[in-house]
Structure formats: structure tokens, C-alpha cells
C-alpha atoms as a PDB file:
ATOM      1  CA  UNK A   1      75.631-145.415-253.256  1.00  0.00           C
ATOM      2  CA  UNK A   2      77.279-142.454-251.862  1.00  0.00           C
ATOM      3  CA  UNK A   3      78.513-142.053-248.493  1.00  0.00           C
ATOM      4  CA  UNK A   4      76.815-139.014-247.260  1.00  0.00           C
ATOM      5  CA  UNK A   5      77.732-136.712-243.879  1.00  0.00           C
ATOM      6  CA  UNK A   6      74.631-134.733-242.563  1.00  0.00           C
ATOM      7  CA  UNK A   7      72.931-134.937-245.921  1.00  0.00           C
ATOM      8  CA  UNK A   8      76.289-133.667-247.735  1.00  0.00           C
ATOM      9  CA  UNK A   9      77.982-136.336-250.387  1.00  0.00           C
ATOM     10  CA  UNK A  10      81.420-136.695-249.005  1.00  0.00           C
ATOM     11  CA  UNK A  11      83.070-136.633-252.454  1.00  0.00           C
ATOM     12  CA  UNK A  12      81.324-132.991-253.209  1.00  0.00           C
ATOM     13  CA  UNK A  13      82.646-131.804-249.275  1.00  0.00           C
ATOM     14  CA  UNK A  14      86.406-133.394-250.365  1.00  0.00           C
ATOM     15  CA  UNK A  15      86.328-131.394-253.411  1.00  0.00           C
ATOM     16  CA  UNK A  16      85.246-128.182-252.038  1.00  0.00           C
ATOM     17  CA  UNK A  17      87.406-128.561-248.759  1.00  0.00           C
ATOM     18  CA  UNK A  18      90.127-128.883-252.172  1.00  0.00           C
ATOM     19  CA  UNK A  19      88.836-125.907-253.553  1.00  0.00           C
ATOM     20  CA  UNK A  20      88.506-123.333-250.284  1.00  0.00           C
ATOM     21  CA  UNK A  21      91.927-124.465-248.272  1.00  0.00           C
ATOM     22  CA  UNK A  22      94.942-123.387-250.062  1.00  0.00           C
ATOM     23  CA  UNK A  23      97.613-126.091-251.019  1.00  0.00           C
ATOM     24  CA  UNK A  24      99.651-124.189-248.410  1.00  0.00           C
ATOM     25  CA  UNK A  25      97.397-124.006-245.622  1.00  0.00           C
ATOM     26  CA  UNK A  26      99.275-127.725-243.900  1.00  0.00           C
ATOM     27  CA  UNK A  27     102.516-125.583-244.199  1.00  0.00           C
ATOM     28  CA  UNK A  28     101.477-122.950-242.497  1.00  0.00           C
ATOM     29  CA  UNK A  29     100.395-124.960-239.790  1.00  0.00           C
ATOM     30  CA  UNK A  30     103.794-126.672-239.723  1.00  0.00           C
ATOM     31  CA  UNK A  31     105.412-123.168-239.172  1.00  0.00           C
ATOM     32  CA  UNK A  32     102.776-122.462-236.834  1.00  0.00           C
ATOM     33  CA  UNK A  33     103.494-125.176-234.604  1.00  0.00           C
ATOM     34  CA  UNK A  34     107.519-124.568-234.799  1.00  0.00           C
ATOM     35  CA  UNK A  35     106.842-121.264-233.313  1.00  0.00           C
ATOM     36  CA  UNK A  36     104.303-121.760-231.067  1.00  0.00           C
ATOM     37  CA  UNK A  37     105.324-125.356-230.155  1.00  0.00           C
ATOM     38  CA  UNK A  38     108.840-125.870-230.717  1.00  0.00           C
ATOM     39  CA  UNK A  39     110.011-122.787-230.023  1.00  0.00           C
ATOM     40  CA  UNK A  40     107.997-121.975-227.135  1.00  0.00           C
ATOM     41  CA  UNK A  41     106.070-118.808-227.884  1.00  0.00           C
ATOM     42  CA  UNK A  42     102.761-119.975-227.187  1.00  0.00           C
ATOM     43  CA  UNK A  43     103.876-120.722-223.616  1.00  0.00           C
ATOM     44  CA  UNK A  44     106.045-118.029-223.306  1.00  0.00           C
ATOM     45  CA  UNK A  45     102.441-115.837-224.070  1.00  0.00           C
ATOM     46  CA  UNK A  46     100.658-117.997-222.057  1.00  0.00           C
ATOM     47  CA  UNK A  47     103.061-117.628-218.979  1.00  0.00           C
ATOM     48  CA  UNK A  48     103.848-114.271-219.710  1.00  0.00           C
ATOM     49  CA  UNK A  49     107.620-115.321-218.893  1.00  0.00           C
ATOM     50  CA  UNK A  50     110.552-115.637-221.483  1.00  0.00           C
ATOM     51  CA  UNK A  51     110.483-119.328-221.440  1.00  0.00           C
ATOM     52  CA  UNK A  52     111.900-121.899-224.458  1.00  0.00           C
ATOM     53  CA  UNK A  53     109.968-124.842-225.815  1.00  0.00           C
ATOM     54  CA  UNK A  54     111.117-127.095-222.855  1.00  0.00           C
ATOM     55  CA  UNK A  55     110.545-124.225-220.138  1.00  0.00           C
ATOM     56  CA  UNK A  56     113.918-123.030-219.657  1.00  0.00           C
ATOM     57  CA  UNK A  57     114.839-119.250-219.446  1.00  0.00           C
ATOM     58  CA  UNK A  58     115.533-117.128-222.224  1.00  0.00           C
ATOM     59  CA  UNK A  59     117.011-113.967-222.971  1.00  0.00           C
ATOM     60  CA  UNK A  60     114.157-111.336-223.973  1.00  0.00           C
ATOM     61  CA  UNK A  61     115.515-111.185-227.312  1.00  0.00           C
ATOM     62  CA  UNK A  62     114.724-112.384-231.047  1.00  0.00           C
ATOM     63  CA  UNK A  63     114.228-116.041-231.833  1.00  0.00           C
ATOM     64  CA  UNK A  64     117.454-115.758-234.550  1.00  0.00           C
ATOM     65  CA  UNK A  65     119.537-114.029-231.635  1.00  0.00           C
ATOM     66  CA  UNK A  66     118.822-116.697-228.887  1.00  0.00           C
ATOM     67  CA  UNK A  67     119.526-118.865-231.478  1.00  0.00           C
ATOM     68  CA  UNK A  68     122.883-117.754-232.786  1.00  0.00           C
ATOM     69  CA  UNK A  69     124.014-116.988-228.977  1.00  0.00           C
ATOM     70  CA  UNK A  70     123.423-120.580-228.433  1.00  0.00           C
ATOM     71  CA  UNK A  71     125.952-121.741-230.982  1.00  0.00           C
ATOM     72  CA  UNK A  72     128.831-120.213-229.193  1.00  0.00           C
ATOM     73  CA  UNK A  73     131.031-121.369-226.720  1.00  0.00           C
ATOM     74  CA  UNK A  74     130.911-118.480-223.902  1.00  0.00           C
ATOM     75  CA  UNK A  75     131.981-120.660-220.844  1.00  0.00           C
ATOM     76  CA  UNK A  76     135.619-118.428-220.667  1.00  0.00           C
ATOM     77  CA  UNK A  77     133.802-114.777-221.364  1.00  0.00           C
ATOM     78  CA  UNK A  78     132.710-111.917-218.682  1.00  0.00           C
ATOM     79  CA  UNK A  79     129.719-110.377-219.324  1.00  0.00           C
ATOM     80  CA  UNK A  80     127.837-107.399-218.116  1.00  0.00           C
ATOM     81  CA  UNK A  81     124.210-106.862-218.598  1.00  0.00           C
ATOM     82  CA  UNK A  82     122.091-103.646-218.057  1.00  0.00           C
ATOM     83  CA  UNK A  83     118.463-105.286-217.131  1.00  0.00           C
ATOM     84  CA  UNK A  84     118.013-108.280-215.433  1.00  0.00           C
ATOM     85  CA  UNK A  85     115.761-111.383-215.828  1.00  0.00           C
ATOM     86  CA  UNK A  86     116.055-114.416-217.253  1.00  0.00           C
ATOM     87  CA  UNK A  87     118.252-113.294-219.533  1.00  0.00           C
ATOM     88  CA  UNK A  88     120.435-113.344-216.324  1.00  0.00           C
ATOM     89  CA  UNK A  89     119.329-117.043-215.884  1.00  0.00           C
ATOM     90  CA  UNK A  90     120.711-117.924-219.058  1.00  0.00           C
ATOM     91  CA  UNK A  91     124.220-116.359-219.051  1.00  0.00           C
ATOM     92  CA  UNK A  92     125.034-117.460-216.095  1.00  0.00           C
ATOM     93  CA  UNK A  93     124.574-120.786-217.527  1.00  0.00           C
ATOM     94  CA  UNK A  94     126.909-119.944-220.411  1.00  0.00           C
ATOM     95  CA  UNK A  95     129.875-117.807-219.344  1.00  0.00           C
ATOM     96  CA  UNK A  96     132.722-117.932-216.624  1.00  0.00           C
ATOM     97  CA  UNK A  97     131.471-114.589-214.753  1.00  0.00           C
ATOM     98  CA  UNK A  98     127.978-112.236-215.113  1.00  0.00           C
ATOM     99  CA  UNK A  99     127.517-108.941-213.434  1.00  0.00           C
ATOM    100  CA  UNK A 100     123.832-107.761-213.949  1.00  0.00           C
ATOM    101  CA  UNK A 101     122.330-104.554-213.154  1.00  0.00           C
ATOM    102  CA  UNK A 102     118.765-103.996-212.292  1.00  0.00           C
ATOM    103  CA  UNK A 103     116.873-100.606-211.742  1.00  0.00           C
ATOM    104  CA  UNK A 104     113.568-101.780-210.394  1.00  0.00           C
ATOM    105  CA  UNK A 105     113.824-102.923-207.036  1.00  0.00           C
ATOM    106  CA  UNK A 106     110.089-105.583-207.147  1.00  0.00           C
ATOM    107  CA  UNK A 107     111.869-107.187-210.308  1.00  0.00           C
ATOM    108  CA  UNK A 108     115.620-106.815-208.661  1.00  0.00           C
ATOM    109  CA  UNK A 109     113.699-108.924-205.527  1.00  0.00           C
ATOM    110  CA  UNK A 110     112.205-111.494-207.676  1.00  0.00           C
ATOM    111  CA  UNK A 111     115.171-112.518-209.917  1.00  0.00           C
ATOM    112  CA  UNK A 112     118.087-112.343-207.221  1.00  0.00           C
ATOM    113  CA  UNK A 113     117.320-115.534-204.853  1.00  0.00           C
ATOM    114  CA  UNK A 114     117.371-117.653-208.220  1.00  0.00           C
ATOM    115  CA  UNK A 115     120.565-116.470-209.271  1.00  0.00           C
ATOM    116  CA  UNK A 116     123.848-118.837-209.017  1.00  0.00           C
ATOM    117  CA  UNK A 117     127.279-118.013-207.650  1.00  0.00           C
ATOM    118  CA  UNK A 118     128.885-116.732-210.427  1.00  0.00           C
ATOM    119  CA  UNK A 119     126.721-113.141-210.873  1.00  0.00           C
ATOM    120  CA  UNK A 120     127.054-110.584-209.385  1.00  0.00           C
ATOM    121  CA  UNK A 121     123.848-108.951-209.243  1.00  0.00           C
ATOM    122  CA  UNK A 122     123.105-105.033-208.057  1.00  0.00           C
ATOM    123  CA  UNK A 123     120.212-102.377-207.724  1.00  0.00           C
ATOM    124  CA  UNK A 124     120.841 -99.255-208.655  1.00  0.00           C
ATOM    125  CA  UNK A 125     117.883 -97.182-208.971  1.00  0.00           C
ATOM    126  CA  UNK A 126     119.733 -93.464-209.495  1.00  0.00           C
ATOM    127  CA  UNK A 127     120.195 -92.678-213.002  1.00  0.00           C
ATOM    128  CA  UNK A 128     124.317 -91.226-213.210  1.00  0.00           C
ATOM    129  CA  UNK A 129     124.624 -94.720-210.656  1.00  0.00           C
ATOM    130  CA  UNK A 130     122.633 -97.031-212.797  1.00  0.00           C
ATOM    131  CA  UNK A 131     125.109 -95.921-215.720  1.00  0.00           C
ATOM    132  CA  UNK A 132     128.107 -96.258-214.738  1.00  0.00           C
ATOM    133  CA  UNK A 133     128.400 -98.949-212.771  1.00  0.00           C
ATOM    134  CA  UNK A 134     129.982-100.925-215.229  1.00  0.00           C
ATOM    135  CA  UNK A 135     133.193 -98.453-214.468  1.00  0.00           C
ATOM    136  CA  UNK A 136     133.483 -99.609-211.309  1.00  0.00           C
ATOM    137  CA  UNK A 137     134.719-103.013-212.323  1.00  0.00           C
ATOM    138  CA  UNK A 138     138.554-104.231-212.370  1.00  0.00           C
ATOM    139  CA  UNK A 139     137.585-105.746-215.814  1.00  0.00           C
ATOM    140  CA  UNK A 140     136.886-105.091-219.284  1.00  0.00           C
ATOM    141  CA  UNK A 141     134.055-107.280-220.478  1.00  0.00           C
ATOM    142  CA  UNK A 142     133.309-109.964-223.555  1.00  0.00           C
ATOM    143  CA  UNK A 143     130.152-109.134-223.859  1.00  0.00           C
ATOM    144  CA  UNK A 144     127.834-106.342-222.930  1.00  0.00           C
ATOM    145  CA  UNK A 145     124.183-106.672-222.918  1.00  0.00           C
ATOM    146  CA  UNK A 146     121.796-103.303-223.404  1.00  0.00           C
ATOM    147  CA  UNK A 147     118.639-104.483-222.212  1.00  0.00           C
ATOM    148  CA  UNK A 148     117.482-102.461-219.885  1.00  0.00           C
ATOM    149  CA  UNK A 149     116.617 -98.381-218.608  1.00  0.00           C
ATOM    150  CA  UNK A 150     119.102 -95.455-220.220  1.00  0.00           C
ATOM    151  CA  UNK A 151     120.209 -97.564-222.784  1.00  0.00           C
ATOM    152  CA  UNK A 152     121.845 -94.489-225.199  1.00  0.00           C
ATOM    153  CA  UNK A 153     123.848 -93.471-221.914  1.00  0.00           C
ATOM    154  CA  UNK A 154     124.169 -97.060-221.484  1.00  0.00           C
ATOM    155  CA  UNK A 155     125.710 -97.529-225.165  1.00  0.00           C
ATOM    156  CA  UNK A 156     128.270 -94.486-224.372  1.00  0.00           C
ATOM    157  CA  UNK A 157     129.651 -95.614-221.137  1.00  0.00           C
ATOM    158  CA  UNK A 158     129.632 -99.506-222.252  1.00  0.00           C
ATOM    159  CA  UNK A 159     132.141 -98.868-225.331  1.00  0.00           C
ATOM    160  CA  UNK A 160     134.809 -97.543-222.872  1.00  0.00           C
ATOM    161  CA  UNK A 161     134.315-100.772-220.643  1.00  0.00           C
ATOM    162  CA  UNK A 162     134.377-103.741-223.728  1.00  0.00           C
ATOM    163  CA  UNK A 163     137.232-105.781-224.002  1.00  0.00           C
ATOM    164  CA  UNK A 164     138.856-105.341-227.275  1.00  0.00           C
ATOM    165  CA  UNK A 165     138.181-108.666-228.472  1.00  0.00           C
ATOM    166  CA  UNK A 166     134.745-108.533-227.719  1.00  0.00           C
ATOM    167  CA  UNK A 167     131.041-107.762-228.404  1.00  0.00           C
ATOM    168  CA  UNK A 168     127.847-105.607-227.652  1.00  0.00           C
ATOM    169  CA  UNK A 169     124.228-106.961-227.922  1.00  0.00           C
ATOM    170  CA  UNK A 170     121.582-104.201-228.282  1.00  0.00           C
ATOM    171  CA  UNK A 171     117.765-105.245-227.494  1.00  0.00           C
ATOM    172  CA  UNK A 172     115.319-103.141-229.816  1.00  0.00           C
ATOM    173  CA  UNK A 173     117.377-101.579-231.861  1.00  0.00           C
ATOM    174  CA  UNK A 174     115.191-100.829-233.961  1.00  0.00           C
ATOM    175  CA  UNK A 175     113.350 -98.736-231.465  1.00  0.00           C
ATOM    176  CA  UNK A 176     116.458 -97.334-230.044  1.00  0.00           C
ATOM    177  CA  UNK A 177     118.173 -96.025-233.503  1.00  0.00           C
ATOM    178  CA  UNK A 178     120.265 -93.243-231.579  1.00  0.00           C
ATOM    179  CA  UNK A 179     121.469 -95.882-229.578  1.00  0.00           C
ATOM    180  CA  UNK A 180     122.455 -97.790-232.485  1.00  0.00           C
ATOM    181  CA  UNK A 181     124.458 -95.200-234.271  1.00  0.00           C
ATOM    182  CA  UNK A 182     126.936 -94.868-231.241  1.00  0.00           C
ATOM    183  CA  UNK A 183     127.490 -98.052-231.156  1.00  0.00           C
ATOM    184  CA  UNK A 184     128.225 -98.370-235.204  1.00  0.00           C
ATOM    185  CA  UNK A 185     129.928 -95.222-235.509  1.00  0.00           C
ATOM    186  CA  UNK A 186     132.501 -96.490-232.805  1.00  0.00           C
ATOM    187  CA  UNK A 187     133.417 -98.978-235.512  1.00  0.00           C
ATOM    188  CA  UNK A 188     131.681-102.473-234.523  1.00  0.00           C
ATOM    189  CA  UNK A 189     130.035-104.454-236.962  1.00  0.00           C
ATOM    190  CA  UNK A 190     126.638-104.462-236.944  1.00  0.00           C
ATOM    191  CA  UNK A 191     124.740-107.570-237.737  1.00  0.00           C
ATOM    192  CA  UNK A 192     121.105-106.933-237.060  1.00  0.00           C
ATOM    193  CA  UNK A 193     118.840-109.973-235.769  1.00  0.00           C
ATOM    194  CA  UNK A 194     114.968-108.949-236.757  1.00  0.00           C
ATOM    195  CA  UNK A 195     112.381-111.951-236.095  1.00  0.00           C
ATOM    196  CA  UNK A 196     109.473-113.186-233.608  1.00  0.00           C
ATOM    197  CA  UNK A 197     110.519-113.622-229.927  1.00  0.00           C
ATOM    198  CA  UNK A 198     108.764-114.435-226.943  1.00  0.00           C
ATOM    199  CA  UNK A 199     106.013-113.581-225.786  1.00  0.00           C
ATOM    200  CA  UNK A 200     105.436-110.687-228.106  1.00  0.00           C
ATOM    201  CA  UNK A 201     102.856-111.052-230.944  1.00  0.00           C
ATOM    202  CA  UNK A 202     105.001-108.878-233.324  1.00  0.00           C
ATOM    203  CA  UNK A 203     108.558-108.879-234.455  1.00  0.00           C
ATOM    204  CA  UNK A 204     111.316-106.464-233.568  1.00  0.00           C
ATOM    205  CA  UNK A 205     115.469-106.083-233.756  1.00  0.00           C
ATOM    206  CA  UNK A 206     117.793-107.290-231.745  1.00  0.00           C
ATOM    207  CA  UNK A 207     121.110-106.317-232.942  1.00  0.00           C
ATOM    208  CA  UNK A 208     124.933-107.302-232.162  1.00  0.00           C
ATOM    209  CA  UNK A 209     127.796-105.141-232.932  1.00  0.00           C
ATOM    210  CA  UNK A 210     131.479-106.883-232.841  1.00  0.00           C
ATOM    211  CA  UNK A 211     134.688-105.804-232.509  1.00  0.00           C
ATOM    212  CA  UNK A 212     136.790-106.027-235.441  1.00  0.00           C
ATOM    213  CA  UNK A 213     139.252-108.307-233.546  1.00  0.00           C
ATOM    214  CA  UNK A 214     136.486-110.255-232.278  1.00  0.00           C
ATOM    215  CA  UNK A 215     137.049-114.280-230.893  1.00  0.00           C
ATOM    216  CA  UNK A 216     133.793-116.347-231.574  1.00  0.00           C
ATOM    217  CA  UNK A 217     134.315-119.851-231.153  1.00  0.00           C
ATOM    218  CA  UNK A 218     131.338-122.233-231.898  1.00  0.00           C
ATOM    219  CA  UNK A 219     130.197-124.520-229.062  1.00  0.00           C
ATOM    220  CA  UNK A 220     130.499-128.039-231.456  1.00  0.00           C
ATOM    221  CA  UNK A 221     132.367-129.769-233.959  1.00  0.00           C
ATOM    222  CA  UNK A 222     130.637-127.570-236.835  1.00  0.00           C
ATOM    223  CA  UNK A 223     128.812-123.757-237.619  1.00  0.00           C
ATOM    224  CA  UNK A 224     126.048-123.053-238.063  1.00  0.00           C
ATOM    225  CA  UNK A 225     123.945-125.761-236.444  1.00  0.00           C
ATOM    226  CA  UNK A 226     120.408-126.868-237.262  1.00  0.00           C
ATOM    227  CA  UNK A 227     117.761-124.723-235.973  1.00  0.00           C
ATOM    228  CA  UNK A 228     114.716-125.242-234.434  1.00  0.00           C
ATOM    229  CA  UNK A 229     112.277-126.501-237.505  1.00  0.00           C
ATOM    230  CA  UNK A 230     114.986-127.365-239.318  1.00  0.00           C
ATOM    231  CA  UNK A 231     114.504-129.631-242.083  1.00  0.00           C
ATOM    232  CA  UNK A 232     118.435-130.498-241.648  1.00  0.00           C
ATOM    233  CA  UNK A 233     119.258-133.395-239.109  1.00  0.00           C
ATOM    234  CA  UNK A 234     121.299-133.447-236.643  1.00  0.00           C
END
């Protein structure tokens, strides 16, 4: 005697549940759930806020980016970043010294009361002011973000301003190609960083370009270390 579900045999409904869902579909669940779950972009969609799996603040940038940022030790660098957020919140929690520039004064108002003592955090909503602030430091910097308005004037004035030894991240670079090409035909190294992020529901670039004499120093005992979903332990 058969075992039957709402008049169905269940041995016919196993076989055509074989035959309709591909062999794949439980591993594309998997990945679903390492993106949604473990990386935190359901959340981060949900929220509307550039949050990580466990709710910490995140850089607006590509999953692979955040990643590979993570993986170096950044607690001796400066770094200047055009657009604030909380990518602000999380390089200040990785670096010696931040100085963060922000052209919208609701967003400049929201972000500064959360920031710690080592940023230095400005409005600047002028253009020529916006721009160039990053000449009015004492200091070259380690790394310069462009994340924010301007960002081909942005690109020109933040080559003069980058320590020799250093780097320069570029947010949508593959929507800012112009700004790209400055940056590349000043004679960094492009590596380009293409993937999900949060909150989006599509995938864009987020590209770094190093000096030839750049210092990158992992934050363990080993590079590169298992990513999120990784099948590798440990």
C-alpha cells in the first residue's frame, strides 16, 4: 500500500520533484544564503545601510574589495577619503589616522557624532573647496579613497597628495572610466574588484590602483585568508 499525500503517491511526487528541480538547485541555495546570509546583503537591502553579516559597517564597495581590504594590516597608514559614511566607520577602525570629506551637509550631520578620535572629518560643500582639500594637509597619504562627488577632479588632485609607497581605491570604476584612465596612466597598477556588494541588487567595479613601490602587509600569519563561504577552514 502506497503512502499517498492529497491523493498523490509519494513515490510518483519524489520522482517528479527529481525530474523538475535541477541537481543544482541545493547549490544555489547554498550560494544564496552566503550572500544574503553570511555576507549580509539581505540585511544590508533590508536596512538600506552598508552593514556586514554581523551588523557592522562597511565600506560601500564590492564584496571581493571589503574582503581583500580586510586582509591587510592598515593600523600604521593615513588615509583620506572623499565621501563619508560608514566607510568612515570602518577605517577608522583599521588605520592610525582618517581625514574624511563630506559634501552633503544632512549626511555630514548624521555620520559625524559617531565618528572616533582619530578622523578628522569636514564639510565642504563648494566644488574648487571640496577638491582640494586634501592639499591642505601636512601629509602625504597611504591610501586615498574616491568615493564620493567630483571624483575625476578628485583623481587629479589625489595623485599629487599619495605617499609614494602607497595606494588609491576608486568606487565604480566602471562607471567612472575617465576617472580610471588618470589614475592608470599615472602609472599605478590597476587591479579591478567587480562583484555583488551591499545593498545593491546588481554588480559593479570597485577598483585599486598601487604604487609600484607599494608596502602591503597582511594582517595574520598567512595570505590570502579564507573567505566568507569558503569551503577552506580556518
Amino acid at each position: 500500500m502506497f503512502v499517498t499525500a492529497g491523493g498523490y503517491n509519494l513515490m510518483v511526487l519524489k520522482t517528479l520533484f527529481k525530474k523538475l528541480v535541477p541537481r543544482q538547485f541545493p547549490a544555489s541555495i547554498q550560494n544564496y544564503k552566503i550572500l544574503s546570509r553570511d555576507f549580509g546583503q539581505f540585511n544590508s537591502m533590508r536596512l538600506k545601510k552598508c552593514v556586514d553579516g554581523e551588523g557592522n559597517p562597511i565600506p560601500w564597495y564590492t564584496y571581493p574589495a571589503i574582503e581583500y581590504i580586510k586582509q591587510l594590516d592598515l593600523s600604521d597608514k593615513s588615509v583620506f577619503e572623499y565621501g563619508s559614511g560608514y566607510s568612515t566607520l570602518f577605517w577608522s577602525s583599521r588605520c592610525k589616522s582618517l581625514t574624511s570629506v563630506e559634501h552633503d551637509e544632512l549626511w555630514y550631520r548624521q555620520i559625524r557624532d559617531r565618528l572616533p578620535g582619530n578622523v578628522h572629518y569636514y564639510l565642504r560643500q563648494e566644488v574648487e573647496d571640496y577638491v582640494n582639500i586634501i592639499n591642505d594637509a601636512d601629509e602625504k597619504f597611504d591610501v586615498i579613497i574616491i568615493d564620493g562627488a567630483y571624483r575625476y577632479d578628485c583623481a587629479v588632485a589625489a595623485l599629487a597628495q599619495l605617499n609614494s609607497c602607497g595606494f588609491i581605491i576608486l568606487d565604480n570604476s566602471d562607471w567612472m572610466t575617465k576617472s580610471s584612465q588618470v589614475l592608470r596612466s599615472a602609472g599605478l597598477i590597476e587591479v579591478d574588484m567587480s562583484g555583488f556588494g551591499p545593498i545593491n541588487n546588481y554588480t559593479w567595479t570597485t577598483s585599486f590602483y598601487f604604487s609600484r613601490q607599494v608596502e602591503l602587509i597582511p594582517v595574520g600569519d598567512k595570505q590570502p585568508r579564507a573567505g566568507i563561504g569558503s569551503s577552506v577552514q580556518g
